[in-house]
PDB file of N, CA and C in Angstrom:
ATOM      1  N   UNK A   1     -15.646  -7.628   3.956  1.00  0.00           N
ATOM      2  CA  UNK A   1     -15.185  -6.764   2.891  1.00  0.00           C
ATOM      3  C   UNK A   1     -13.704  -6.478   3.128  1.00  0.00           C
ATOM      4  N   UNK A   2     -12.769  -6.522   1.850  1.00  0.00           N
ATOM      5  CA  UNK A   2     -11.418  -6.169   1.936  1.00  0.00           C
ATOM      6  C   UNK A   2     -11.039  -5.386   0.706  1.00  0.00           C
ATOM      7  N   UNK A   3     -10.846  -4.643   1.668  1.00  0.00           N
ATOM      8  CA  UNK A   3      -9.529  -3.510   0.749  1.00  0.00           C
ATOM      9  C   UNK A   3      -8.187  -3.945   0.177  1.00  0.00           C
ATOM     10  N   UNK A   4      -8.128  -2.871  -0.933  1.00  0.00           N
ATOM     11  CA  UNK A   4      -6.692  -3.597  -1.065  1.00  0.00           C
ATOM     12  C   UNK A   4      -5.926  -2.589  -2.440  1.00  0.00           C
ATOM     13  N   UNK A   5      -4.890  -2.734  -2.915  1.00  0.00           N
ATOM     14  CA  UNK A   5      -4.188  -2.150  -4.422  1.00  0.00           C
ATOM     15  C   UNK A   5      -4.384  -2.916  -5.541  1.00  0.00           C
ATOM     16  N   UNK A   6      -5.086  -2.039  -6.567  1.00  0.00           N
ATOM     17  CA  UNK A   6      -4.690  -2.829  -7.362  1.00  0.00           C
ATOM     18  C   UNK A   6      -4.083  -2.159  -8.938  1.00  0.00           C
ATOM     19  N   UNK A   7      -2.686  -2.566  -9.702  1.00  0.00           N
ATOM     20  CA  UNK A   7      -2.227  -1.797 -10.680  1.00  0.00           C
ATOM     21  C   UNK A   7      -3.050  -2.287 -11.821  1.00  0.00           C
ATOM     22  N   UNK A   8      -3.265  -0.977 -12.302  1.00  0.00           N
ATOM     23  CA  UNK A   8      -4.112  -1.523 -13.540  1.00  0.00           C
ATOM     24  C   UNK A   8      -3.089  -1.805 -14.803  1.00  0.00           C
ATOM     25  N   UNK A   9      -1.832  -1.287 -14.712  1.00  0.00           N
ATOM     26  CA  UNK A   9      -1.271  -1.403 -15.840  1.00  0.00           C
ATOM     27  C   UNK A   9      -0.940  -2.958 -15.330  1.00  0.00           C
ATOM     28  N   UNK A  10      -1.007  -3.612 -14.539  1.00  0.00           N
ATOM     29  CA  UNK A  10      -0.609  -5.518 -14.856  1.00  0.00           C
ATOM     30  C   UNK A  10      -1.236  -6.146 -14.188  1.00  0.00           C
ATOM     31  N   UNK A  11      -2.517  -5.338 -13.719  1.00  0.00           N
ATOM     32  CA  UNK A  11      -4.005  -6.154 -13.364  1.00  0.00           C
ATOM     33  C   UNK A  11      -3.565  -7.139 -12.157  1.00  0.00           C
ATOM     34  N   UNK A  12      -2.636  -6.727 -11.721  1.00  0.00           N
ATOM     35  CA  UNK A  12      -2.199  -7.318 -10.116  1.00  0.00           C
ATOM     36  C   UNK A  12      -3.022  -6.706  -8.957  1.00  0.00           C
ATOM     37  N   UNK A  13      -3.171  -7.748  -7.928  1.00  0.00           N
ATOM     38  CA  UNK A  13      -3.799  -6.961  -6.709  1.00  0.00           C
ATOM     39  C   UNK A  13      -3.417  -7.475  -5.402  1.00  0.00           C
ATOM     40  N   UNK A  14      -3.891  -6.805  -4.269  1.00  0.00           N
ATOM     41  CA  UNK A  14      -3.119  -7.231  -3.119  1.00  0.00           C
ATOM     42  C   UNK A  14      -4.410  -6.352  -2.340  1.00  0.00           C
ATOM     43  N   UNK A  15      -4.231  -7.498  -1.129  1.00  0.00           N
ATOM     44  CA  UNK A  15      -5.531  -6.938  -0.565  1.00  0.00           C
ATOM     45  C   UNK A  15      -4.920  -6.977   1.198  1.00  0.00           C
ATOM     46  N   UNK A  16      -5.401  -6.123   1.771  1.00  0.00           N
ATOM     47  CA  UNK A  16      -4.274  -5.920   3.187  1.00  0.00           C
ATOM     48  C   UNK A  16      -5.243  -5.933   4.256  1.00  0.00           C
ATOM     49  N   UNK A  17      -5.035  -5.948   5.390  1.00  0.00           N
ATOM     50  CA  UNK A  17      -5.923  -5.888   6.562  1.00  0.00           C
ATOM     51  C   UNK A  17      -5.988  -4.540   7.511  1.00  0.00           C
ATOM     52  N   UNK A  18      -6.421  -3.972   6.404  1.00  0.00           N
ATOM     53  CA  UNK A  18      -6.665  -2.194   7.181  1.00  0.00           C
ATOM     54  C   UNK A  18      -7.534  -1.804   5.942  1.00  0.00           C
ATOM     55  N   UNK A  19      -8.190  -0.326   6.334  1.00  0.00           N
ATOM     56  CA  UNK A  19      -9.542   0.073   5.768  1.00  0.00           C
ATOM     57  C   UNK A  19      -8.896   1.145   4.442  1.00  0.00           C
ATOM     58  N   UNK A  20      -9.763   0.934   4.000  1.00  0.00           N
ATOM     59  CA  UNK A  20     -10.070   1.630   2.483  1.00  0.00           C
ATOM     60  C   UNK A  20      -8.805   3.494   2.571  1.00  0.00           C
ATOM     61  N   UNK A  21      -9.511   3.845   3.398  1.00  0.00           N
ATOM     62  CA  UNK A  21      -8.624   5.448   4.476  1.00  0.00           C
ATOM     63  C   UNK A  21      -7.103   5.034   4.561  1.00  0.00           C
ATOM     64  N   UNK A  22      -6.841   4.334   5.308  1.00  0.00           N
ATOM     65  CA  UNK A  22      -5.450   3.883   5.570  1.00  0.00           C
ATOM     66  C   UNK A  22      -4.706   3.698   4.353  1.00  0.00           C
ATOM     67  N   UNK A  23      -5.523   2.758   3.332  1.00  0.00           N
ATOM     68  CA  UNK A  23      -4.914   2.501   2.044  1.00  0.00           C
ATOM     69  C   UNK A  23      -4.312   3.729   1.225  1.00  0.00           C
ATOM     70  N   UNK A  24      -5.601   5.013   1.157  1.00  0.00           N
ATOM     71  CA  UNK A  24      -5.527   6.145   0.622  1.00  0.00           C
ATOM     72  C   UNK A  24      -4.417   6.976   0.971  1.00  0.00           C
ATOM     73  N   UNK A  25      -4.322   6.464   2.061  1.00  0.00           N
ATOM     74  CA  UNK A  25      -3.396   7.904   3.097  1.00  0.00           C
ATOM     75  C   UNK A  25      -1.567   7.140   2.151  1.00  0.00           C
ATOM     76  N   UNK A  26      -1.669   5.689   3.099  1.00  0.00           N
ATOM     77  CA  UNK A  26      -0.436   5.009   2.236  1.00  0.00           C
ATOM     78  C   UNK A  26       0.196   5.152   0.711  1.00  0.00           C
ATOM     79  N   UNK A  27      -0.448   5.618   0.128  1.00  0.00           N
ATOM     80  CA  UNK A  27      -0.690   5.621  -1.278  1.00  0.00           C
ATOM     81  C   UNK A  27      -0.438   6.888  -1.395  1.00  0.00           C
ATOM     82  N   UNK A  28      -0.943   8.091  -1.023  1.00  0.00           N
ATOM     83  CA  UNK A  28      -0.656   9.225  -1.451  1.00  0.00           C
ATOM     84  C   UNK A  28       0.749  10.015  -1.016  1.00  0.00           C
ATOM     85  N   UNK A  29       1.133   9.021   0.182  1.00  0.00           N
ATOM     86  CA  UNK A  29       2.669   9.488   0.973  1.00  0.00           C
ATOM     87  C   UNK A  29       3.176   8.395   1.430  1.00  0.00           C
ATOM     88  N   UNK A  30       3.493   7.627   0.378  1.00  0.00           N
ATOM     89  CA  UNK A  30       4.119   6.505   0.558  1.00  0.00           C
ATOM     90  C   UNK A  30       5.747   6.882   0.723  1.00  0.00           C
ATOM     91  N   UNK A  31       6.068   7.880   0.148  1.00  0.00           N
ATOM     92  CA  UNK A  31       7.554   8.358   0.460  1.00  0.00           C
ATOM     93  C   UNK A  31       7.740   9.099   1.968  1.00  0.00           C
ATOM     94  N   UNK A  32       6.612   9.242   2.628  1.00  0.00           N
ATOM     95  CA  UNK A  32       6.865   9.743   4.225  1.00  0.00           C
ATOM     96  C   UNK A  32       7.196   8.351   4.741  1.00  0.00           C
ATOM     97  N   UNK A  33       6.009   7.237   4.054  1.00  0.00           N
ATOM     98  CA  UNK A  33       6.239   6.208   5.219  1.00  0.00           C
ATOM     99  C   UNK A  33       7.357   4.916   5.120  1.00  0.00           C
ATOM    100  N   UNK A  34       7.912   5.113   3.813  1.00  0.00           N
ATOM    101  CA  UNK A  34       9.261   4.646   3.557  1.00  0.00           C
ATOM    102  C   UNK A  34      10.766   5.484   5.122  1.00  0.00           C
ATOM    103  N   UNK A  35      10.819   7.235   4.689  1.00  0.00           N
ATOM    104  CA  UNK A  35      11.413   7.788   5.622  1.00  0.00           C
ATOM    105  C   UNK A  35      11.306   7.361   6.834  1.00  0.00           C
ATOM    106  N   UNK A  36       9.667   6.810   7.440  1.00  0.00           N
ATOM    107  CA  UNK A  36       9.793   6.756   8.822  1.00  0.00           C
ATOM    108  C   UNK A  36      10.462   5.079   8.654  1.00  0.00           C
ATOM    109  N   UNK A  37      10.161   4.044   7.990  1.00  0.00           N
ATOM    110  CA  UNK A  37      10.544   2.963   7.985  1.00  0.00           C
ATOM    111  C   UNK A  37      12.159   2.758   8.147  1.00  0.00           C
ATOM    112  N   UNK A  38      12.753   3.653   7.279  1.00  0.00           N
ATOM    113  CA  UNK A  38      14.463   3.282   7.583  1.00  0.00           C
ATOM    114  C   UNK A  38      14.514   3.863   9.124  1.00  0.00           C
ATOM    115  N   UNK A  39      14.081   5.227   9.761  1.00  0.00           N
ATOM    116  CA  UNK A  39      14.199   5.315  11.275  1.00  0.00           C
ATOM    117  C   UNK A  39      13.416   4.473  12.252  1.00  0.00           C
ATOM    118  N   UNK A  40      13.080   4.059  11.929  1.00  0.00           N
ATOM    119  CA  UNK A  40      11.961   3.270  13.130  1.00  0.00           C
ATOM    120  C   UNK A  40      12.922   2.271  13.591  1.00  0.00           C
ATOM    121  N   UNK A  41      13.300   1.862  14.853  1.00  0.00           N
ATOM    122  CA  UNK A  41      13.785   0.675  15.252  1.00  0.00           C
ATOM    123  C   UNK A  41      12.213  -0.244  15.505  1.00  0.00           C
ATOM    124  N   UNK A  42      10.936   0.019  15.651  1.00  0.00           N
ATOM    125  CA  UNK A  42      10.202  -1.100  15.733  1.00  0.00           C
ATOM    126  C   UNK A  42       9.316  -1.502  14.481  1.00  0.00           C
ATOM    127  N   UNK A  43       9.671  -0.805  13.375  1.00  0.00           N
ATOM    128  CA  UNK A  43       9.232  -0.900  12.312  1.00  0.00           C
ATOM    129  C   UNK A  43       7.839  -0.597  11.971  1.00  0.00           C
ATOM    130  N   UNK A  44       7.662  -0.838  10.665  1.00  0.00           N
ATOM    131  CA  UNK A  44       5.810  -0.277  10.414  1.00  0.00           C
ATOM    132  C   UNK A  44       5.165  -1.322  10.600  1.00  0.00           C
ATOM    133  N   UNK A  45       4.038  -1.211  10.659  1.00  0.00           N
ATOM    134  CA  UNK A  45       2.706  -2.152  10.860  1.00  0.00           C
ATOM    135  C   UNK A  45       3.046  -3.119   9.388  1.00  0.00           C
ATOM    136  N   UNK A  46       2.363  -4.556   9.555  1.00  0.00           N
ATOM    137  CA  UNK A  46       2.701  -5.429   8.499  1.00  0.00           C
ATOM    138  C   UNK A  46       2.076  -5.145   7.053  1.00  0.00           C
ATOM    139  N   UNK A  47       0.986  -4.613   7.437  1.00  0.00           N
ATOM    140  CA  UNK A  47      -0.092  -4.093   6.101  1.00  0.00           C
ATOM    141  C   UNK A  47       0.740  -2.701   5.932  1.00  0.00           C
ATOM    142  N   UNK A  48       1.262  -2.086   6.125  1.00  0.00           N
ATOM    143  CA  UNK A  48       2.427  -1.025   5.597  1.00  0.00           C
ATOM    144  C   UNK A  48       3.504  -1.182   4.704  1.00  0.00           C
ATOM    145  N   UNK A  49       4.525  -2.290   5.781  1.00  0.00           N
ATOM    146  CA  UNK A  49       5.151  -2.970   4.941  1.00  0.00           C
ATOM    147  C   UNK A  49       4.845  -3.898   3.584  1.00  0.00           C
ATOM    148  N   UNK A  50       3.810  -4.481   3.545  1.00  0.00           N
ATOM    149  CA  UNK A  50       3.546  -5.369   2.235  1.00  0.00           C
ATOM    150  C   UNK A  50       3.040  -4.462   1.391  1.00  0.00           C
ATOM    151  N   UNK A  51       1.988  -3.036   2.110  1.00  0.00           N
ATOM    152  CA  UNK A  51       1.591  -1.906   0.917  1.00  0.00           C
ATOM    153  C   UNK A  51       2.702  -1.287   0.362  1.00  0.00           C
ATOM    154  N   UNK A  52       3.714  -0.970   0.948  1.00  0.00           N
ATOM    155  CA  UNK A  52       4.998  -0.299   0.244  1.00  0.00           C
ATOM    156  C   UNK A  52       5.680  -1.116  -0.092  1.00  0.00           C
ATOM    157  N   UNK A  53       5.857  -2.453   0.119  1.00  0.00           N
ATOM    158  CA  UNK A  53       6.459  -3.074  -1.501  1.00  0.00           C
ATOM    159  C   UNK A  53       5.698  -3.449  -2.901  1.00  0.00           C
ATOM    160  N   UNK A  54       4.624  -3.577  -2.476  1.00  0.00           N
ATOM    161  CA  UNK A  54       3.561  -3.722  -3.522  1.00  0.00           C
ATOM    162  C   UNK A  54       3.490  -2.157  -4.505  1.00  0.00           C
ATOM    163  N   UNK A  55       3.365  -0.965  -4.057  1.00  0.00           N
ATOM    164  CA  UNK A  55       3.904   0.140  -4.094  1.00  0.00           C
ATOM    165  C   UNK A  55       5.360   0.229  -5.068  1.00  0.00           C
ATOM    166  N   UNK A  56       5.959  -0.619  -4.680  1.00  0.00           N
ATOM    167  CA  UNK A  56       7.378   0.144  -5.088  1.00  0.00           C
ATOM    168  C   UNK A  56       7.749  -1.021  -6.479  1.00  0.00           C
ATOM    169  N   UNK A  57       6.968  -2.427  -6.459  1.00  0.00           N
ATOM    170  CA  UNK A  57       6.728  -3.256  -7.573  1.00  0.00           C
ATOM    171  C   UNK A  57       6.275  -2.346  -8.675  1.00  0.00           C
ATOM    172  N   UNK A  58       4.929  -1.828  -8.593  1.00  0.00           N
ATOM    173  CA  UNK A  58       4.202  -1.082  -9.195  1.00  0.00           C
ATOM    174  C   UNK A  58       4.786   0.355  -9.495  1.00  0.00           C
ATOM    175  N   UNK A  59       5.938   0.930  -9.214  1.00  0.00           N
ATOM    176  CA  UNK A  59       6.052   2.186  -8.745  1.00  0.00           C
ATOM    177  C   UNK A  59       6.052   2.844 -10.803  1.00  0.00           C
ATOM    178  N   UNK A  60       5.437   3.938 -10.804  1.00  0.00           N
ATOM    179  CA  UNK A  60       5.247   4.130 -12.140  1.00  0.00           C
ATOM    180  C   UNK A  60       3.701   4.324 -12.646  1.00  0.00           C
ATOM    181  N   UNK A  61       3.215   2.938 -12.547  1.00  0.00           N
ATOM    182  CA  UNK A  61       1.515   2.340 -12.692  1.00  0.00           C
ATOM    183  C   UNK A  61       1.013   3.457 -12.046  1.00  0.00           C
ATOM    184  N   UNK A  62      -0.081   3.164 -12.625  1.00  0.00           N
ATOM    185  CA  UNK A  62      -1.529   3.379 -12.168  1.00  0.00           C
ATOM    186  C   UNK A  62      -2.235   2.621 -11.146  1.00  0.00           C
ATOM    187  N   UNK A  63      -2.100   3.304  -9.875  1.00  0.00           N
ATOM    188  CA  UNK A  63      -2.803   2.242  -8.570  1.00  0.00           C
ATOM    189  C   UNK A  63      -3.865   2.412  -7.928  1.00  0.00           C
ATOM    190  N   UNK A  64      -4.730   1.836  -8.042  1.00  0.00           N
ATOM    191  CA  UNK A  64      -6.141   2.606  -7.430  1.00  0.00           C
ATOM    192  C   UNK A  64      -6.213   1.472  -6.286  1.00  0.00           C
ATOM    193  N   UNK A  65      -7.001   2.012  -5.439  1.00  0.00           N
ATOM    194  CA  UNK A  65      -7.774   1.311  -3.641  1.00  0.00           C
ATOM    195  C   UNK A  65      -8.980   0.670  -4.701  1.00  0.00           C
ATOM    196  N   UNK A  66      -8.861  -0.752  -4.205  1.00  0.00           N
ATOM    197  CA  UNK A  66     -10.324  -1.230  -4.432  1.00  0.00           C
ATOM    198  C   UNK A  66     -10.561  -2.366  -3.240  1.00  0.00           C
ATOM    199  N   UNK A  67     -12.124  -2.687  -4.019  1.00  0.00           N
ATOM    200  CA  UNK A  67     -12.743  -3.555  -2.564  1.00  0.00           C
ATOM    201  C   UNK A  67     -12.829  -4.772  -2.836  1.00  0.00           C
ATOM    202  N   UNK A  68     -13.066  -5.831  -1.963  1.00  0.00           N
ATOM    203  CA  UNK A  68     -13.506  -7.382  -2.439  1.00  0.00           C
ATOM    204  C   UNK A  68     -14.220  -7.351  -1.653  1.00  0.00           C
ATOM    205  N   UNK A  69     -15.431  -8.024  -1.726  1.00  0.00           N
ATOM    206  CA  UNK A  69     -16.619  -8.232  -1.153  1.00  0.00           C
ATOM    207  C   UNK A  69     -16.923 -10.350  -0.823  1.00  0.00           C
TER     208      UNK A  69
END
């Protein structure tokens, strides 16, 4: 099973390798984890990074967590 974003306003999706929770958390404070991203010299986890550009494609939309089975 995989989690993942998907915008409903252009029926795009992206599916990441971390759990359903993680997705939620990313999604609701995606502007904390941008802040820590410009300070971090070792950067965010890769499923962070691809959720916050996917995030910032979409930024506007309607994004809900869904699953693939």
């Amino acid at each position: 099973m995989q989690h993942g974003y998907k915008c409903e306003d252009c029926e795009t999706a992206i599916f990441l390798a971390t759990t359903r929770t993680e997705l939620s958390w990313l999604r609701d404070r995606a502007h904390v984890a941008r802040e820590v991203a410009k300070h971090s010299s070792g950067g965010l986890d890769t499923w962070m990074m691809d959720g916050l550009e996917f995030l910032n494609d979409h930024q506007g939309h309607s994004i809900v967590v869904v699953v693939r089975r």
